[in-house]
Protein backbone atom coordinates (compact mmCIF):
# COMPACT_ATOMS: atom_id res chain seq x y z
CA UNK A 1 8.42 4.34 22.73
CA UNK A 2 8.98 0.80 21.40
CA UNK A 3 8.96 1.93 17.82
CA UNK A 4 11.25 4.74 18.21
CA UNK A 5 13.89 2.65 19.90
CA UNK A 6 13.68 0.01 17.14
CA UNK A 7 14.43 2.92 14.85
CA UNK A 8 17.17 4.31 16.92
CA UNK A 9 18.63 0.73 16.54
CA UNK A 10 18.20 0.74 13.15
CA UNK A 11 20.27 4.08 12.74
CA UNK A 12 22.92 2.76 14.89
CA UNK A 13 23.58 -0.13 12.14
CA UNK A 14 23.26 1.36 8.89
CA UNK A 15 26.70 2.17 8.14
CA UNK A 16 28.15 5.85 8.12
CA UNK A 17 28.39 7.39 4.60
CA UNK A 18 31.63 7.90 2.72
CA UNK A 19 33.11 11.01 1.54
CA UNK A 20 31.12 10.69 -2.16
CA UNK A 21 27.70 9.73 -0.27
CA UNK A 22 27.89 12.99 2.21
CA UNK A 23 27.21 14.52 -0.99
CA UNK A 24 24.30 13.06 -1.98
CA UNK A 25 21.78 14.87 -3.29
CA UNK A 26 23.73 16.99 -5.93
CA UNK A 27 20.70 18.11 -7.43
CA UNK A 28 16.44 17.49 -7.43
CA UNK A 29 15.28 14.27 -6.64
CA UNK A 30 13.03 12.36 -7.82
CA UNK A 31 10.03 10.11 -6.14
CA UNK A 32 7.98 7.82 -8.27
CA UNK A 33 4.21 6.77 -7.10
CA UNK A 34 3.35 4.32 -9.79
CA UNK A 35 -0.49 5.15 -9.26
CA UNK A 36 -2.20 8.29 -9.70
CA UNK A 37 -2.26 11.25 -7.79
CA UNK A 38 -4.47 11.77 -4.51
CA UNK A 39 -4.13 8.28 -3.38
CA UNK A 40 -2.62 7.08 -0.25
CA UNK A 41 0.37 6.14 -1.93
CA UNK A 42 0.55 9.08 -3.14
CA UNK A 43 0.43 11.48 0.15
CA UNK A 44 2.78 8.87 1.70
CA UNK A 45 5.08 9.51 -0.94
CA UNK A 46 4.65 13.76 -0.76
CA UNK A 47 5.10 13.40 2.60
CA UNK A 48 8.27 11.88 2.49
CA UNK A 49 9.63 14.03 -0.08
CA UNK A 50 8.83 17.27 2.00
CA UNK A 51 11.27 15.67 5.11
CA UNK A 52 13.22 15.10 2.73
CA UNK A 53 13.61 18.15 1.00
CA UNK A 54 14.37 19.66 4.21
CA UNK A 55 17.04 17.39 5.69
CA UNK A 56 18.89 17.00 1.73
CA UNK A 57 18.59 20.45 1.20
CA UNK A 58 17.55 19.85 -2.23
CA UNK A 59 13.91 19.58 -4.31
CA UNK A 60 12.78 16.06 -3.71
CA UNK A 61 9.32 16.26 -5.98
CA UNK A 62 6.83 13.55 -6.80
CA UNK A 63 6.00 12.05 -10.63
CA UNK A 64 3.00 10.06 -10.34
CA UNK A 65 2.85 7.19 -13.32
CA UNK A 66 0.07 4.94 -13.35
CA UNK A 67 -0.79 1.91 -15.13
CA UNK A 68 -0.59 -1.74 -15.67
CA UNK A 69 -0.88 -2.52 -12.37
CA UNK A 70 1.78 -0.10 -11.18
CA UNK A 71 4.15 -1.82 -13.46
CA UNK A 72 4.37 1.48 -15.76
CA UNK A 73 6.08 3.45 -12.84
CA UNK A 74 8.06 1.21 -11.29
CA UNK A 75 9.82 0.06 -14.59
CA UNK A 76 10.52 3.97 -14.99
CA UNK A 77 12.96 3.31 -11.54
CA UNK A 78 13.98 -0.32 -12.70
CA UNK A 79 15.39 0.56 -16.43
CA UNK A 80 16.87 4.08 -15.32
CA UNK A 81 20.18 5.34 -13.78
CA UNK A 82 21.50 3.62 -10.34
CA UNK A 83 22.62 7.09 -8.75
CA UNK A 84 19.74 7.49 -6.52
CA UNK A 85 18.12 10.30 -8.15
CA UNK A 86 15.40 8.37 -9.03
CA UNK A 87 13.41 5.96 -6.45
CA UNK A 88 10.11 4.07 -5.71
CA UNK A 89 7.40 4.61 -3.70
CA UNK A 90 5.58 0.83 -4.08
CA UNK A 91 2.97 -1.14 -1.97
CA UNK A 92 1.12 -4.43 -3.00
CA UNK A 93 1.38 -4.62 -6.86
CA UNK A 94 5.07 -5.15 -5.86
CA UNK A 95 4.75 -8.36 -5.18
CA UNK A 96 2.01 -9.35 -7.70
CA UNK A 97 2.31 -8.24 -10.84
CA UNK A 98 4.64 -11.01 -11.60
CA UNK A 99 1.90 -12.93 -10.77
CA UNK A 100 -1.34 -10.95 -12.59
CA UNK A 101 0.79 -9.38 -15.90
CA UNK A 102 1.33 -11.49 -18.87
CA UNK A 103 4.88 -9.82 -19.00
CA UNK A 104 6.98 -7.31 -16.83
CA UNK A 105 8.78 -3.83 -18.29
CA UNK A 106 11.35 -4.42 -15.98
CA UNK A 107 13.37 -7.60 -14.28
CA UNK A 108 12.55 -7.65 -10.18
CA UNK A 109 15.76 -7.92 -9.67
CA UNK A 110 16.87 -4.57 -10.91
CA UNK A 111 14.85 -3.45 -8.04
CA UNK A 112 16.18 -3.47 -4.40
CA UNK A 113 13.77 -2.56 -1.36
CA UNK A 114 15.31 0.10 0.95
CA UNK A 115 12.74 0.48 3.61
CA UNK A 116 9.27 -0.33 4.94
CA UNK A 117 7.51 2.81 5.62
CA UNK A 118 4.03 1.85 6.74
CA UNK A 119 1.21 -0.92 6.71
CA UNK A 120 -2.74 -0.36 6.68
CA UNK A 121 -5.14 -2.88 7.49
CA UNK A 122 -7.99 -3.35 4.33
CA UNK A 123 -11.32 -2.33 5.88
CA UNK A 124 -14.76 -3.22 4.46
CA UNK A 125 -17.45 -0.91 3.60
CA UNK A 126 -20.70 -0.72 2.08
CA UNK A 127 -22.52 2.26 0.62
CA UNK A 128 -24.76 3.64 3.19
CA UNK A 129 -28.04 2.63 1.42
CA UNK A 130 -27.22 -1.15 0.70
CA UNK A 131 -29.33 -2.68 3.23
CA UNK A 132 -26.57 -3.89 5.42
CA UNK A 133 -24.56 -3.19 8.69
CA UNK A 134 -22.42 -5.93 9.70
CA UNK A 135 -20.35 -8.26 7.55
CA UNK A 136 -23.00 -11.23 7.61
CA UNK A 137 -25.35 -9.22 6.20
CA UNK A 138 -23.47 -8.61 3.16
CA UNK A 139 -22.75 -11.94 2.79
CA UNK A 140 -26.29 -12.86 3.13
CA UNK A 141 -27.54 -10.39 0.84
CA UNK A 142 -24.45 -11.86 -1.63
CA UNK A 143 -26.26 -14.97 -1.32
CA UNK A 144 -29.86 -13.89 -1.95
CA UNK A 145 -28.24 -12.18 -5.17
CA UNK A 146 -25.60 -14.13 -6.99
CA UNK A 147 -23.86 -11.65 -8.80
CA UNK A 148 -25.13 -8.55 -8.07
CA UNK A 149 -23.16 -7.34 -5.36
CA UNK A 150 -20.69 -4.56 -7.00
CA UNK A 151 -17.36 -4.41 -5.52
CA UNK A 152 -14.92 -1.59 -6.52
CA UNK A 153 -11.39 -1.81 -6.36
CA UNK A 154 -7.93 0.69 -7.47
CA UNK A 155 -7.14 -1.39 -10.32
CA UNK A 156 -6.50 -5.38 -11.14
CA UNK A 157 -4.20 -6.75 -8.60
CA UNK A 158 -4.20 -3.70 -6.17
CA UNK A 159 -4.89 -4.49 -2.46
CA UNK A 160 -8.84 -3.99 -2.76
CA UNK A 161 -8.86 -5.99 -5.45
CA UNK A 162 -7.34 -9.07 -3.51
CA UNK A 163 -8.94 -8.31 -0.48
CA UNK A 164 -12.30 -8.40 -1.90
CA UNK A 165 -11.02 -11.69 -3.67
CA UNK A 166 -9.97 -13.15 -0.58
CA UNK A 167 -13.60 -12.46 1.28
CA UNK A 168 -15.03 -13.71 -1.47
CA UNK A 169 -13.51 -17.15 -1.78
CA UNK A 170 -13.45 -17.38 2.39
CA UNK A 171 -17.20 -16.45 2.28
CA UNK A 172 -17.90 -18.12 -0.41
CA UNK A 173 -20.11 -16.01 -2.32
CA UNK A 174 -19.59 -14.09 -5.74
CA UNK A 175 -19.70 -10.79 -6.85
CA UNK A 176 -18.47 -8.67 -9.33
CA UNK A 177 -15.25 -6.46 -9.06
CA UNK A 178 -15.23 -3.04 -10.96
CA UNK A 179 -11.69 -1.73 -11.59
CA UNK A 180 -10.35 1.69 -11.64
CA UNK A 181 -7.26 3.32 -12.06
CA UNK A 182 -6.27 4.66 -8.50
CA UNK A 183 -8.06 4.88 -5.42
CA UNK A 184 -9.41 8.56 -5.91
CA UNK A 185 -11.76 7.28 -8.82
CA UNK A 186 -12.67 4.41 -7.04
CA UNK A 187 -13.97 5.61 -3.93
CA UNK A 188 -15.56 8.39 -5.89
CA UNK A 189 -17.88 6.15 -7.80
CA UNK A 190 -18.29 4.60 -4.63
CA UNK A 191 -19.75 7.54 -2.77
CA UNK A 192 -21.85 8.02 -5.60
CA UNK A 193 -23.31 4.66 -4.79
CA UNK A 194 -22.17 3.22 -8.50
CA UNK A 195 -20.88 0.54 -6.80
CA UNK A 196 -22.13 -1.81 -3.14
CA UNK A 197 -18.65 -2.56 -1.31
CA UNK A 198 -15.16 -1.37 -1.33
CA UNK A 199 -11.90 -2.68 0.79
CA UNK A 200 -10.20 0.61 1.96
CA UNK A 201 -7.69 1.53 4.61
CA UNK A 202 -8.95 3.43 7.54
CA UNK A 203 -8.58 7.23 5.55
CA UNK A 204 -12.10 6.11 4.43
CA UNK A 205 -13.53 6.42 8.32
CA UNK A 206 -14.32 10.14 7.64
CA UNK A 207 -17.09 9.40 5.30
CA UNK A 208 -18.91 6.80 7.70
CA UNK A 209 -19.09 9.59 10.40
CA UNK A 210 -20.57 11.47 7.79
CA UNK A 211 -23.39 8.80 7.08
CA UNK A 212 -22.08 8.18 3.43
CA UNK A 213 -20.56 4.66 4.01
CA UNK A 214 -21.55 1.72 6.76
CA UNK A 215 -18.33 0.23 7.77
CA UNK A 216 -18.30 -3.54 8.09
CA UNK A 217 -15.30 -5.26 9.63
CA UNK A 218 -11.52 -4.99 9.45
CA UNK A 219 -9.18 -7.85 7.73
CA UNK A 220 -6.48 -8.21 10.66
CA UNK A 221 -5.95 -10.25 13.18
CA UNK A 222 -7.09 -7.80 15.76
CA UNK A 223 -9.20 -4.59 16.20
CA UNK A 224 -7.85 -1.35 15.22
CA UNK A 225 -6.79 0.62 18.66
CA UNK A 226 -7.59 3.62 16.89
CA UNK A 227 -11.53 2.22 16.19
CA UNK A 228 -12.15 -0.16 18.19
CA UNK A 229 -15.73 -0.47 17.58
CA UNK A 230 -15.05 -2.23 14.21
CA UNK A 231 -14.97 -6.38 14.40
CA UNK A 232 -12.11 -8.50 12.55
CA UNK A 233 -13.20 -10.61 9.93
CA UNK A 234 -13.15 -13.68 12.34
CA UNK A 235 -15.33 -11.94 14.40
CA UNK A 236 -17.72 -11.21 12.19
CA UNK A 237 -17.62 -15.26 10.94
CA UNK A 238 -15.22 -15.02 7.82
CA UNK A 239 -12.01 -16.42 9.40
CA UNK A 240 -8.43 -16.52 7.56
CA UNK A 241 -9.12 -12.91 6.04
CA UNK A 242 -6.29 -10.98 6.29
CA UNK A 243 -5.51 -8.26 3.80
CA UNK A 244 -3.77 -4.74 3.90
CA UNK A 245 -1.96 -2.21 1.87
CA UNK A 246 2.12 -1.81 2.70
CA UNK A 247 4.34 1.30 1.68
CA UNK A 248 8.59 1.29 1.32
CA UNK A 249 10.95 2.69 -0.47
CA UNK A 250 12.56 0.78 -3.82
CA UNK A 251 15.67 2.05 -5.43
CA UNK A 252 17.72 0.24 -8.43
CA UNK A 253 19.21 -2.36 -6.89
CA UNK A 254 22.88 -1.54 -8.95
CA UNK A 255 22.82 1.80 -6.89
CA UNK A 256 26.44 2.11 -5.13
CA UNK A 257 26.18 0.73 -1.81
CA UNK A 258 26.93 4.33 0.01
CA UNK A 259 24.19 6.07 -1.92
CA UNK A 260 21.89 3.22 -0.41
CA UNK A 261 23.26 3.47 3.05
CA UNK A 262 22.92 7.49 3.13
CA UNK A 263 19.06 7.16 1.40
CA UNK A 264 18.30 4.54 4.22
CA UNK A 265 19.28 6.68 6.85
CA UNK A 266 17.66 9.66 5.55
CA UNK A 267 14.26 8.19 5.48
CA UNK A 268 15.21 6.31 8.91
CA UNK A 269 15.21 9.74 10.27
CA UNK A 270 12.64 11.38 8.67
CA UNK A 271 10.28 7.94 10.18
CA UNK A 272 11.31 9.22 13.54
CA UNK A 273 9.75 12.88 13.27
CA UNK A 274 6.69 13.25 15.04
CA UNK A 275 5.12 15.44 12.57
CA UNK A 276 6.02 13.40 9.58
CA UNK A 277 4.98 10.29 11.47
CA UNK A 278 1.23 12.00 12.83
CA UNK A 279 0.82 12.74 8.90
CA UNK A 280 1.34 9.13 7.68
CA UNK A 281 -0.77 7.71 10.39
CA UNK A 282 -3.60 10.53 9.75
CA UNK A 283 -3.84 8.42 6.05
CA UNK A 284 -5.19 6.04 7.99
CA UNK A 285 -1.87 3.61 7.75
CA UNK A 286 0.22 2.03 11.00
CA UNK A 287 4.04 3.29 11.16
CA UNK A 288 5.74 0.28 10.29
CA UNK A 289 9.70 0.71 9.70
CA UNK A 290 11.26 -2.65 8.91
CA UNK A 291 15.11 -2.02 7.31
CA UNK A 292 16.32 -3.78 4.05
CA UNK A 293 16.64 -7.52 5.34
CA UNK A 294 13.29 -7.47 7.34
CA UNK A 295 11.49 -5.75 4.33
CA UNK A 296 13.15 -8.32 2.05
CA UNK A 297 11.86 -10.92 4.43
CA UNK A 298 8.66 -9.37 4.38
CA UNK A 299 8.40 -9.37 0.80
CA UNK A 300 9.15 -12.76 0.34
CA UNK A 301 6.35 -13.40 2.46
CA UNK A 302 3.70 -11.65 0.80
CA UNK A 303 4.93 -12.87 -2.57
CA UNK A 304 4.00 -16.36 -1.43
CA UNK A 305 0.73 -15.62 0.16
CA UNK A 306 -0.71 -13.51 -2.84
CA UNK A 307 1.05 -15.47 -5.42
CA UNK A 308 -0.71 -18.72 -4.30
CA UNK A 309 -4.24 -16.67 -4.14
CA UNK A 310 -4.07 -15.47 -7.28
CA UNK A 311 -2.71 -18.81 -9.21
CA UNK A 312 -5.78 -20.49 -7.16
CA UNK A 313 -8.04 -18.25 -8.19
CA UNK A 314 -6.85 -17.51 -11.54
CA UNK A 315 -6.87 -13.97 -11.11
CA UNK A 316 -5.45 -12.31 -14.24
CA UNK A 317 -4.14 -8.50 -15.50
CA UNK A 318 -3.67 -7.68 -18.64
């Protein structure tokens, strides 16, 4: 009830759209995931292009373009027209590739953030026959083999790749990370048992029921509601972990201001239909709606956190 009165507030103050906004969409448009397909970004980003659809009355289809990072795709929204036609589904990399790449495709600033969809805390797992249940465990068995522990992640600088980081350094033990490009690759080497740990959101829950994975421990502040049977990081003994993916909307930031306004809204809505909402939770994520200056805020935040983990580290991209 909380939620959907913060989002009623939110509608309330994003200003009405003008004459030229009302008709906005002309024509198909167009939702970037700048990872590949069958990800959680991914489904987030179908999802909201099906409400979409329906409210614009128009095609509203997904172009997945991976790479560097997920500085491929979102330079694709940066560099190209500011009519709206074209926007951004982004999470983490966001806020660190400016950090991990050697050089951008695009200038931040061409990019505006519209709206915080959704947040998912990182959860740890193990392959089911690493001989390990609880969080201590792996970092004892880290110990008792310096270098051997595997951990997987969806590519340099994604959010499993910094949360595994970040346990790492906190635990202080060392492994060694094995990149992919995307989450679907990753987790499927994982099942296979190529590879001992992985940081995923809670979408990964299904396969621990099925005895495939041993879940570990959770990097938030608190339990999960939804699994409450799974210990924080501090619980567990490795304090000061806190790691999680984020998904929002991104749009060229020279877009005319009533194009913005009527996007905004749109998704606004679409954040306060049940259905759409019971989807984007069933990926495992939290419905988190936070408007243009609170995800800007937000942003800012995260930029600082990461960016003074990975300079410490000296975590690099390409």
């Amino acid at each position: 009830m909380k939620q959907a009165a913060c989002l009623a507030a939110m509608l309330a103050i994003i200003p009405a759209a003008s004459v030229h906004a009302a008709a906005f969409p002309e024509k198909p448009v167009t939702i970037i995931v700048p990872y590949s397909a069958g990800g959680i970004t991914d489904q987030i980003g179908r999802i909201l292009a099906n409400k979409l659809g329906q409210t614009w009355k128009q095609p509203v289809v997904v172009e997945n373009k991976p790479g560097a990072g997920a500085a491929i795709g979102t330079a694709a929204v940066a560099n190209g027209k500011a009519d709206g036609y074209q926007l951004l589904i982004g999470s983490v990399g966001m806020v660190t590739n400016q950090f991990m790449l050697k050089s951008l495709p695009y200038k931040p600033e061409d990019l505006e953030p519209l709206l915080q969809i959704s947040e998912a805390p990182n959860v740890l797992y193990a392959r089911s026959s690493l001989p390990v249940t609880s969080v201590s465990e792996l970092v004892e068995y880290a110990r008792k083999n310096p270098g051997k522990l595997t951990f997987a992640n969806a590519g340099i600088g994604s959010s499993p790749h910094l949360a595994a980081a970040l346990f790492q350094d906190k635990a202080k033990i060392s492994a060694t990370d094995v990149p992919y490009r995307g989450t679907s690759a990753a987790i499927a080497d994982f099942l296979g048992g190529q590879v001992d740990a992985y940081f995923d959101t809670m979408q990964s829950m299904p396969y621990v029921r099925q005895g495939k994975l041993t879940v570990l421990g959770v990097a938030a502040q608190k339990r999960v509601p939804s699994h409450p049977e799974v210990p924080t990081m501090a619980e567990s003994g490795i304090p000061d972990v806190l790691a999680g993916s984020w998904f929002g909307v991104f749009i060229p930031a020279k877009t005319p201001e009533t194009i913005k306004a009527e996007i905004s809204r749109a998704i606004a809505d679409a954040m306060q239909d049940s259905q759409t909402r019971n989807k984007i939770e069933g990926l495992g994520t939290v419905i988190q709606v936070r408007d243009r200056q609170q995800f800007k805020q937000f942003l800012d935040q995260e930029t600082q956190r990461w960016g003074s983990l990975i300079k410490r580290l000296n975590i690099a991209g390409s």
